[in-house]
N, C-alpha and C. Protein backbone atom coordinates (compact mmCIF):
# COMPACT_ATOMS: atom_id res chain seq x y z
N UNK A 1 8.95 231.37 -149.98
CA UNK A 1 8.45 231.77 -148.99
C UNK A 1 8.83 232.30 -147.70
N UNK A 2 8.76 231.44 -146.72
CA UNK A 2 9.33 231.87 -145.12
C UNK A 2 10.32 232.10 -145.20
N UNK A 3 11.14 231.29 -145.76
CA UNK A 3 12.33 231.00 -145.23
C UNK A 3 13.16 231.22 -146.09
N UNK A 4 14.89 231.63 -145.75
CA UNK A 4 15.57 231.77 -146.75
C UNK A 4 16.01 230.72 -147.68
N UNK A 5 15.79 230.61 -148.87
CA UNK A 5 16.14 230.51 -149.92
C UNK A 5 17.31 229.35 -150.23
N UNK A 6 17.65 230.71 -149.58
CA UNK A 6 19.83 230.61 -150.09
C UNK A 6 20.48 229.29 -149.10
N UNK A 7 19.81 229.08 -148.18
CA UNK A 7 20.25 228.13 -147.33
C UNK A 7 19.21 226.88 -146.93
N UNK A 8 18.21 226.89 -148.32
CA UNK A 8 17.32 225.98 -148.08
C UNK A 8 18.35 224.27 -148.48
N UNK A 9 17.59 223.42 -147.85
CA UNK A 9 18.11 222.00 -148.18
C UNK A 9 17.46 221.45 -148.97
N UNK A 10 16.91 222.37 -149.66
CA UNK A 10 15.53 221.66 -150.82
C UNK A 10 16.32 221.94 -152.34
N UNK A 11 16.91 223.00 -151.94
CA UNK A 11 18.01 223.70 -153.21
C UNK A 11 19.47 222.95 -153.02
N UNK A 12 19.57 222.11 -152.25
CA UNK A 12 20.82 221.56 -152.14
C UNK A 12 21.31 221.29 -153.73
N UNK A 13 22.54 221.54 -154.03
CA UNK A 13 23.43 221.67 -154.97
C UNK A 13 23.05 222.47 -156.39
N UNK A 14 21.94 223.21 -156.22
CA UNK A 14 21.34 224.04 -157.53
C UNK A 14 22.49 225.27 -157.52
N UNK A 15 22.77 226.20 -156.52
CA UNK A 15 23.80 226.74 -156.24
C UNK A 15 25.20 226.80 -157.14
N UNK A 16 25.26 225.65 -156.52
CA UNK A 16 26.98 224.99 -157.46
C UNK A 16 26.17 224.53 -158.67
N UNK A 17 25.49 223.96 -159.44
CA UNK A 17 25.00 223.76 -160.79
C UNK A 17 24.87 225.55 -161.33
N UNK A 18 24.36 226.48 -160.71
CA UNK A 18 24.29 227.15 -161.57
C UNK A 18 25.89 228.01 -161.90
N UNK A 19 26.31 228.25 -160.75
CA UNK A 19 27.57 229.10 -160.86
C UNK A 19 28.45 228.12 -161.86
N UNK A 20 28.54 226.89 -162.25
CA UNK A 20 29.23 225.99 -162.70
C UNK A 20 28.75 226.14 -164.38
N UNK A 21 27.16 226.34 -164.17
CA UNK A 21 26.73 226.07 -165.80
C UNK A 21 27.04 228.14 -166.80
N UNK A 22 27.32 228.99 -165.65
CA UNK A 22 27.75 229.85 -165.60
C UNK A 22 29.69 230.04 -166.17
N UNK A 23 30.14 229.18 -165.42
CA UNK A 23 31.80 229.04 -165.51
C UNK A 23 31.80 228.30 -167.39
N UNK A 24 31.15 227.35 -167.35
CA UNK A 24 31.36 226.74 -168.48
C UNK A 24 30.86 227.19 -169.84
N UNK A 25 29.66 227.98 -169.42
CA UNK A 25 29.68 229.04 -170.87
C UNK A 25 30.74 230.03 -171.08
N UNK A 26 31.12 230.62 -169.93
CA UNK A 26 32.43 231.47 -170.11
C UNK A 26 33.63 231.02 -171.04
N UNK A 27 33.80 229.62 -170.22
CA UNK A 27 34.76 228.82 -170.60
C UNK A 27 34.70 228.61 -172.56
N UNK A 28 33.53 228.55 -172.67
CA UNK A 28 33.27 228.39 -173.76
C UNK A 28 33.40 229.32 -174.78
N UNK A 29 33.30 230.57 -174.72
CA UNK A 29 33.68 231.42 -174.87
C UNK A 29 34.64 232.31 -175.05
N UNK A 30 35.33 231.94 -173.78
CA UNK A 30 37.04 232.31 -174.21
C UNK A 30 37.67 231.43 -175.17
N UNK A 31 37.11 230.54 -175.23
CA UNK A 31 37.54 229.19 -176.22
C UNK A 31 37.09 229.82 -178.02
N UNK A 32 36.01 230.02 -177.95
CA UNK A 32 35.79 230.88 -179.48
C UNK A 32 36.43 232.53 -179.78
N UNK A 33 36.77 233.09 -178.80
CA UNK A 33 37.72 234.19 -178.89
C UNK A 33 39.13 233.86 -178.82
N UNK A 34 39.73 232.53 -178.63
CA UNK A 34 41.02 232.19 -178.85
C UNK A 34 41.93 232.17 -177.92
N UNK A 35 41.23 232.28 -176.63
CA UNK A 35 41.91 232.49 -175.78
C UNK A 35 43.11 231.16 -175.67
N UNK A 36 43.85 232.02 -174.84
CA UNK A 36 45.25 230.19 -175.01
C UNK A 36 45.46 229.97 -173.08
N UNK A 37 45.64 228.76 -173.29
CA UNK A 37 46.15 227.71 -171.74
C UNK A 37 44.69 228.31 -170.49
N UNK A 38 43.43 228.42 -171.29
CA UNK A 38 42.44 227.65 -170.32
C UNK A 38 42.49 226.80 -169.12
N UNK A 39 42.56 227.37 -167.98
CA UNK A 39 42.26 225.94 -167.32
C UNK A 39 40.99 226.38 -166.31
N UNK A 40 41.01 225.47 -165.38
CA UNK A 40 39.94 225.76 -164.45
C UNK A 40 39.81 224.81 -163.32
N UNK A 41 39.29 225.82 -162.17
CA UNK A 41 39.32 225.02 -160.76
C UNK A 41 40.85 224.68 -160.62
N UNK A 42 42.10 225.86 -160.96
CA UNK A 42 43.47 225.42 -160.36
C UNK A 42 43.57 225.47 -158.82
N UNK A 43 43.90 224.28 -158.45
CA UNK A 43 43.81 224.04 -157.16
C UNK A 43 45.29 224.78 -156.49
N UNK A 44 46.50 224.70 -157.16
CA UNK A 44 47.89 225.14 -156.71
C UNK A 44 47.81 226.63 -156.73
N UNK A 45 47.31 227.73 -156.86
CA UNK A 45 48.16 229.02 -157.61
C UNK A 45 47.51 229.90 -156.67
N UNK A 46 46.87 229.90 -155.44
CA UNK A 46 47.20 230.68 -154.47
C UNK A 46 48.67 230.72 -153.72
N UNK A 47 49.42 231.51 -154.36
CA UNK A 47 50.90 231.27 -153.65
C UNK A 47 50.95 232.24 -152.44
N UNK A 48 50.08 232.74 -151.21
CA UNK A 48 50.16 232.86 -150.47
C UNK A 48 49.41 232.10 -149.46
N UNK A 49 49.20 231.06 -149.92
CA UNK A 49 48.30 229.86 -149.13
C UNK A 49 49.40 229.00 -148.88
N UNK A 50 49.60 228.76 -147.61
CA UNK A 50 50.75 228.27 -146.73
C UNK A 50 50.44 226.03 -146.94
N UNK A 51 51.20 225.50 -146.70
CA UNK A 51 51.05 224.23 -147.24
C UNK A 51 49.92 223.46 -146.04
N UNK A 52 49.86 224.27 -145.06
CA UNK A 52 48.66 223.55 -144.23
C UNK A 52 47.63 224.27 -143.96
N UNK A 53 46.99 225.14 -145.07
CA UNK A 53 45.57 225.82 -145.40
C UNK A 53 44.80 225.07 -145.25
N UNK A 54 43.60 225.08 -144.80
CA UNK A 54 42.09 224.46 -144.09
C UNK A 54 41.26 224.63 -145.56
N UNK A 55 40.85 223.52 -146.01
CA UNK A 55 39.81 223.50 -147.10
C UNK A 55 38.89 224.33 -147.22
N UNK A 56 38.53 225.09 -147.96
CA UNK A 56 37.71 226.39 -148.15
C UNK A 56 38.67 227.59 -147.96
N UNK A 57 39.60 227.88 -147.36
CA UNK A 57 40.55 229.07 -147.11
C UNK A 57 41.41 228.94 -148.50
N UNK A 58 42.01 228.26 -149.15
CA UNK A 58 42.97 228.02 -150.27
C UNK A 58 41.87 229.06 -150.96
N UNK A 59 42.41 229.93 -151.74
CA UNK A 59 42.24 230.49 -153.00
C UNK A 59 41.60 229.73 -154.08
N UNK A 60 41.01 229.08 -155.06
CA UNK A 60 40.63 228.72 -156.32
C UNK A 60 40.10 229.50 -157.24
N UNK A 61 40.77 230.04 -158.23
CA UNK A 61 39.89 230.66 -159.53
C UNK A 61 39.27 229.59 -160.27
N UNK A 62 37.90 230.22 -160.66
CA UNK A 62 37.30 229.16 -161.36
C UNK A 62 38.04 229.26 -162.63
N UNK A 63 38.42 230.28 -163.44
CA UNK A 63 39.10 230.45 -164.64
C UNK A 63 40.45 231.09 -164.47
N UNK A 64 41.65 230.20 -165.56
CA UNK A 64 43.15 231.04 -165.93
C UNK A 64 42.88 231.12 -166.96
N UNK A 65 43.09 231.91 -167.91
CA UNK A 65 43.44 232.00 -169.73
C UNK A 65 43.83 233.36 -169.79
N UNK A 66 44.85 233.28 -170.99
CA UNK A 66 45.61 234.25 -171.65
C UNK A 66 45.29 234.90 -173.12
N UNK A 67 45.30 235.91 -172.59
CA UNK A 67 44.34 236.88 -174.17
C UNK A 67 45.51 236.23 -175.29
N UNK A 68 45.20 235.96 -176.10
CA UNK A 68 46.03 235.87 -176.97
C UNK A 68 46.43 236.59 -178.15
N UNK A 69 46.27 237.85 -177.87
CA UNK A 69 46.67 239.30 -178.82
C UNK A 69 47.92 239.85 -177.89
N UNK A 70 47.74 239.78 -176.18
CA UNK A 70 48.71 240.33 -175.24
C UNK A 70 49.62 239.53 -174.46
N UNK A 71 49.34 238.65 -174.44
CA UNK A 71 49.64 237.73 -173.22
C UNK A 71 48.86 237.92 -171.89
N UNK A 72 48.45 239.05 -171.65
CA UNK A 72 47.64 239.04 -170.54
C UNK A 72 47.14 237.97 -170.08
N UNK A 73 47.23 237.72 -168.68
CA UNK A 73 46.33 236.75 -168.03
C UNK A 73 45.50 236.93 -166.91
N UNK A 74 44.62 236.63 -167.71
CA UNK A 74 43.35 236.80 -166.97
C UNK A 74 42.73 235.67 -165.68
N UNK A 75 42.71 236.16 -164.74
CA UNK A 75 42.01 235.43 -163.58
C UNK A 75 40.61 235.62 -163.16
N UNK A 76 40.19 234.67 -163.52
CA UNK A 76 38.38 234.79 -163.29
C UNK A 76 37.75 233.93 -162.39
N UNK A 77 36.84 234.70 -162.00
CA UNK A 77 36.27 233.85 -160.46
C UNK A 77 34.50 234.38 -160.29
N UNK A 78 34.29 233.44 -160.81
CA UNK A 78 32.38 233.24 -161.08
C UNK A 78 32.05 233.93 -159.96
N UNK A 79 30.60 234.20 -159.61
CA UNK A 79 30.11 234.68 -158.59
C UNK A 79 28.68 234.85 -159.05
N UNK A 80 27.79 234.37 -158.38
CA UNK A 80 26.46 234.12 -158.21
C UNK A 80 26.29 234.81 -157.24
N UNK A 81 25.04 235.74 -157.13
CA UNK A 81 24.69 236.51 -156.21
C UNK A 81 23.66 236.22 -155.03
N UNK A 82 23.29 234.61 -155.78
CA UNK A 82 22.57 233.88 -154.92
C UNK A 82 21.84 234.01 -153.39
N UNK A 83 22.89 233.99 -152.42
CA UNK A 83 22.64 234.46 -151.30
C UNK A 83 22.07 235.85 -150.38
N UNK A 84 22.55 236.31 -151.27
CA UNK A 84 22.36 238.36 -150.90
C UNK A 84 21.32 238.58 -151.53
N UNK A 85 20.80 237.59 -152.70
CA UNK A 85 19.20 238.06 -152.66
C UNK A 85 18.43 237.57 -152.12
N UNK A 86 18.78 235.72 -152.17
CA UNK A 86 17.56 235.46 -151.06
C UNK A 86 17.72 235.51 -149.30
N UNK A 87 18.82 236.23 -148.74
CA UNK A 87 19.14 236.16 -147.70
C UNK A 87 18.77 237.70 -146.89
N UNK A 88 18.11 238.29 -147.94
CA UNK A 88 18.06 239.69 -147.28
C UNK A 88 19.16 240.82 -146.90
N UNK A 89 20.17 240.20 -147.56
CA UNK A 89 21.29 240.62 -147.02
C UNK A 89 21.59 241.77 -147.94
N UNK A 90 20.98 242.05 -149.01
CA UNK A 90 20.90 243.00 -150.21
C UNK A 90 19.66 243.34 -150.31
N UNK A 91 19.51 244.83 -151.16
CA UNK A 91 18.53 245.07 -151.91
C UNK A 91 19.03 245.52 -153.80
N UNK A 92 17.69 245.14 -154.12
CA UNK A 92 18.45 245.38 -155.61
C UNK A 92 17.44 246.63 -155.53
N UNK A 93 18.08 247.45 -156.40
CA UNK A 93 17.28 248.87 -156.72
C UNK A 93 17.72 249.06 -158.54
N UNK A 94 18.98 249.13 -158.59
CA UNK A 94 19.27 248.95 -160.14
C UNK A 94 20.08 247.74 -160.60
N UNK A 95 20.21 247.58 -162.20
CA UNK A 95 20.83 246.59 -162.77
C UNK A 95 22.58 246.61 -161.80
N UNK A 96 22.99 245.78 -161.66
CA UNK A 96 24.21 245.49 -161.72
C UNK A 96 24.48 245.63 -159.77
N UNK A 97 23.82 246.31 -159.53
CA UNK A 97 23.39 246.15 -157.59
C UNK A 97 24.61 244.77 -156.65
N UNK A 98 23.95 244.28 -157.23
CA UNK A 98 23.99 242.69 -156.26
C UNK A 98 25.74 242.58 -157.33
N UNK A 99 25.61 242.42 -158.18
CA UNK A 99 27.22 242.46 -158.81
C UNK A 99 28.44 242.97 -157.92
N UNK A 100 27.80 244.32 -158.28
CA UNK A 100 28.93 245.05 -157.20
C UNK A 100 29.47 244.56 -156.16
N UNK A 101 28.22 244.42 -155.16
CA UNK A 101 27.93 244.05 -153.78
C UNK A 101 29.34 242.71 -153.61
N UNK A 102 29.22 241.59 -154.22
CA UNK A 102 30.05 240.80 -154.38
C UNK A 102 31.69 240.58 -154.97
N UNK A 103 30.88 241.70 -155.90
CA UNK A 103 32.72 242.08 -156.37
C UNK A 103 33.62 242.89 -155.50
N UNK A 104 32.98 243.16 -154.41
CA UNK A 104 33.19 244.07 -153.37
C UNK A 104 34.06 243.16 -152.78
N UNK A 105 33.29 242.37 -152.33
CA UNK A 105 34.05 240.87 -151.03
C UNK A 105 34.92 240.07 -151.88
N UNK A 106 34.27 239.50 -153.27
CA UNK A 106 35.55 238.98 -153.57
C UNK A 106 37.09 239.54 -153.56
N UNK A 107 36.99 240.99 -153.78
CA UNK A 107 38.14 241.51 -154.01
C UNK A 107 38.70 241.56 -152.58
N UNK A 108 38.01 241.80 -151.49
CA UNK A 108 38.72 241.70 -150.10
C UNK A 108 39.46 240.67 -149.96
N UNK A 109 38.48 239.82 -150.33
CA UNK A 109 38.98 238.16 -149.81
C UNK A 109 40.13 237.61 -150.25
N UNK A 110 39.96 238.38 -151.70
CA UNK A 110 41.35 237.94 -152.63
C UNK A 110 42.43 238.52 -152.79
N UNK A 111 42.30 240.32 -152.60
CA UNK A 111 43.59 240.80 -152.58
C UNK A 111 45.03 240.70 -152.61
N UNK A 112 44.80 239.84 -151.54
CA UNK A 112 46.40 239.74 -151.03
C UNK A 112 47.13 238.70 -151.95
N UNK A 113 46.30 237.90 -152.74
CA UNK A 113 46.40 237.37 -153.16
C UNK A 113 46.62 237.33 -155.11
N UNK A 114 46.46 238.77 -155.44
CA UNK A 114 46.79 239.52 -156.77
C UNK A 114 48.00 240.11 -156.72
N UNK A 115 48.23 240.54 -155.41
CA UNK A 115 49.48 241.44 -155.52
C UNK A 115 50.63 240.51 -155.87
């Protein structure tokens, strides 16, 4: 109704349940494609996060795993679009809209942090 959504206290922790029930089908997944050394929620492997980073600033991928045809490793980081729809902060007009929108910021946020 009125009010946004995304920052209701009525939805308290549905948010994190869904992006989570989201991570773990993935997870599941790379697991039946064979993927090798899975992990998740690595707390260490922002190595440009200085040893007295403020909780929430540290880096966390929700997913590490390695293709196991290349070695490639893959870094994955869930994203629920949650907020930008019920916050007004987006409009959706076509499929994949609100995706973008986020893959946008994550990649800012994280950059420095791929190189």
């Amino acid at each position: 109704g009125d009010h946004d959504e995304g920052t209701c206290s009525k939805n308290h922790g549905h948010r994190t349940s869904a992006h989570d029930a989201v991570r773990d089908l993935l997870i599941a997944f790379l697991r039946q494609c064979h993927f090798q050394d899975i992990r998740w929620e690595v707390k260490n492997w922002d190595h440009t996060a200085g040893p007295n980073v403020k909780e929430g600033q540290r880096r966390v991928p929700d997913i590490i795993c390695t293709d196991p045809y290349n070695n490639t490793v893959y870094i994955i980081d869930v994203r629920i679009a949650w907020n930008i729809t019920t916050g007004g902060g987006g409009v959706y007009e076509t499929v994949g809209d609100l995706a973008r929108a986020v893959a946008v910021e994550k990649w800012r946020n994280w950059q420095h942090s791929l190189l």
